[in-house]
Protein backbone atom coordinates (compact mmCIF):
# COMPACT_ATOMS: atom_id res chain seq x y z
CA UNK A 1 -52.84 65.65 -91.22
CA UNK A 2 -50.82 67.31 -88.75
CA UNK A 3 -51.20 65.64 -84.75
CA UNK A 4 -52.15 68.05 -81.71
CA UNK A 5 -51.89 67.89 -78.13
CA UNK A 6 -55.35 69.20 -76.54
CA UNK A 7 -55.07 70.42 -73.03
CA UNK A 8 -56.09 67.15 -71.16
CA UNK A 9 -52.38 66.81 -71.39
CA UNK A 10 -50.78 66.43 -68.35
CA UNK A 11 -46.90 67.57 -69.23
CA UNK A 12 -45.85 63.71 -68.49
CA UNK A 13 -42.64 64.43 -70.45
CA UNK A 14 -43.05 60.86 -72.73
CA UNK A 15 -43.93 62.29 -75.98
CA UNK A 16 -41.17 64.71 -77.21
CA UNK A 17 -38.60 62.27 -77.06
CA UNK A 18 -40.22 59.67 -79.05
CA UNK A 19 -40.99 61.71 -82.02
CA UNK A 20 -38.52 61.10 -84.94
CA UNK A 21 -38.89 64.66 -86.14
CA UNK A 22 -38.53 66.93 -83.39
CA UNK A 23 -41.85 68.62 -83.54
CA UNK A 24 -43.16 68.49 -80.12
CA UNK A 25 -41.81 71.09 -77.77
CA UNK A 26 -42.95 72.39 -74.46
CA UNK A 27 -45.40 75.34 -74.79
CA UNK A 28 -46.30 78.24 -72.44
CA UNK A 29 -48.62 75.04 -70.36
CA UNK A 30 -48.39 72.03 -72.17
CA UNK A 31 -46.56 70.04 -74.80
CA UNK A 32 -47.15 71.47 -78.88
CA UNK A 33 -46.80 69.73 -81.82
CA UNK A 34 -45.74 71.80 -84.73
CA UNK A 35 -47.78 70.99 -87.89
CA UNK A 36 -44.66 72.09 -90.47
CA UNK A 37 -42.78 69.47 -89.05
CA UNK A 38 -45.43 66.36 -87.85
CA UNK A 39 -45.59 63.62 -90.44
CA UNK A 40 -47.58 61.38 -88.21
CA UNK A 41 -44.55 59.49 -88.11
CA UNK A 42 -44.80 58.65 -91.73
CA UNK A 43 -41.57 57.37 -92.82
CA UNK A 44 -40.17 56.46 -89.80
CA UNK A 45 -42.93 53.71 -88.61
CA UNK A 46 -46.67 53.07 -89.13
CA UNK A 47 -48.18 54.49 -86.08
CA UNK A 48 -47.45 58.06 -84.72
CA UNK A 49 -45.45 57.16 -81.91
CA UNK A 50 -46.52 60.18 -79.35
CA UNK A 51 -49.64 58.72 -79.87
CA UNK A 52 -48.49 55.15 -78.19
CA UNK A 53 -46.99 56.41 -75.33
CA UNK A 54 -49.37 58.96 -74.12
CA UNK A 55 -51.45 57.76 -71.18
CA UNK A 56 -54.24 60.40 -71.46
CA UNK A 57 -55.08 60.09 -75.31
CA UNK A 58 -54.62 63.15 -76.02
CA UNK A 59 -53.29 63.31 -79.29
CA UNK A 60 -55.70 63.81 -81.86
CA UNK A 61 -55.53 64.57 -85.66
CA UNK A 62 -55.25 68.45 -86.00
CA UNK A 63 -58.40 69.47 -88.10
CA UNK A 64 -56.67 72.43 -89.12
CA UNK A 65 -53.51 70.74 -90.83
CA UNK A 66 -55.38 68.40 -92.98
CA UNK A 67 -53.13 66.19 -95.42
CA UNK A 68 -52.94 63.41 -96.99
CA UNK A 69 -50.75 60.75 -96.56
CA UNK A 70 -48.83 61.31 -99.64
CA UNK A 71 -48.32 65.16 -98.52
CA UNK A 72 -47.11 63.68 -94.94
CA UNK A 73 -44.36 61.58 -96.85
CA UNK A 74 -43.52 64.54 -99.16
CA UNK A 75 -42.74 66.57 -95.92
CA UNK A 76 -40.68 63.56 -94.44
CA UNK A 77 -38.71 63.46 -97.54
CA UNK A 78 -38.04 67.47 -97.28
CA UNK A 79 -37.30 67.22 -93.16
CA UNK A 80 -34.81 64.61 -94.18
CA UNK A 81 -33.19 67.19 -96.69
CA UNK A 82 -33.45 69.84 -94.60
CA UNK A 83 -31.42 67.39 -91.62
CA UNK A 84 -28.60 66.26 -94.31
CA UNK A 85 -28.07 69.78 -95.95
CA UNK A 86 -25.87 71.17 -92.96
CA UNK A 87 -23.91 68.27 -92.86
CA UNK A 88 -23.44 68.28 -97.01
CA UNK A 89 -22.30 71.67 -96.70
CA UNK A 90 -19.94 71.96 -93.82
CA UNK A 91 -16.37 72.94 -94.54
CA UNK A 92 -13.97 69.91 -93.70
CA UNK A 93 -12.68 69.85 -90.12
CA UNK A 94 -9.01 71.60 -89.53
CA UNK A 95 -6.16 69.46 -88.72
């Protein structure tokens, strides 16, 4: 399952930085998690990290982005492609 941030946030800037796959991003008020990238942290540590640092609790499961924790993994493993195939497929540097 996919994390959300309800509106008791309170745009303390601590989350977004701490999550290993860049899917929390300031919306139009307050801080969104995008469910095609949230893995709950899974495969980076065993607790969702925006979750430990937020001082209002306001990070719930997203009942609308229900998956399992094998899915979760599945969709680390496919982030991680996604972040290596630039790289893979860059032309070599110019001298």
């Amino acid at each position: 399952m996919a994390l959300w941030i309800t509106d008791e946030c309170i745009n303390c800037d601590v989350c977004e930085p701490e999550c290993p796959n860049q899917a929390i991003s300031m919306g139009d008020e307050i801080y969104e998690i995008d469910p095609r990238r949230c893995t709950e942290c899974v495969g980076h540590f065993d607790e969702p990290q925006c979750v430990q640092v937020c001082p209002v609790s306001c990070i719930p499961v997203n009942p609308s982005h229900v998956e399992t924790r094998a899915q979760l993994l599945a969709k680390y493993h496919r982030l991680q492609a996604q972040g290596a195939a630039p790289e893979a497929c860059s032309p070599p540097a110019s001298s």
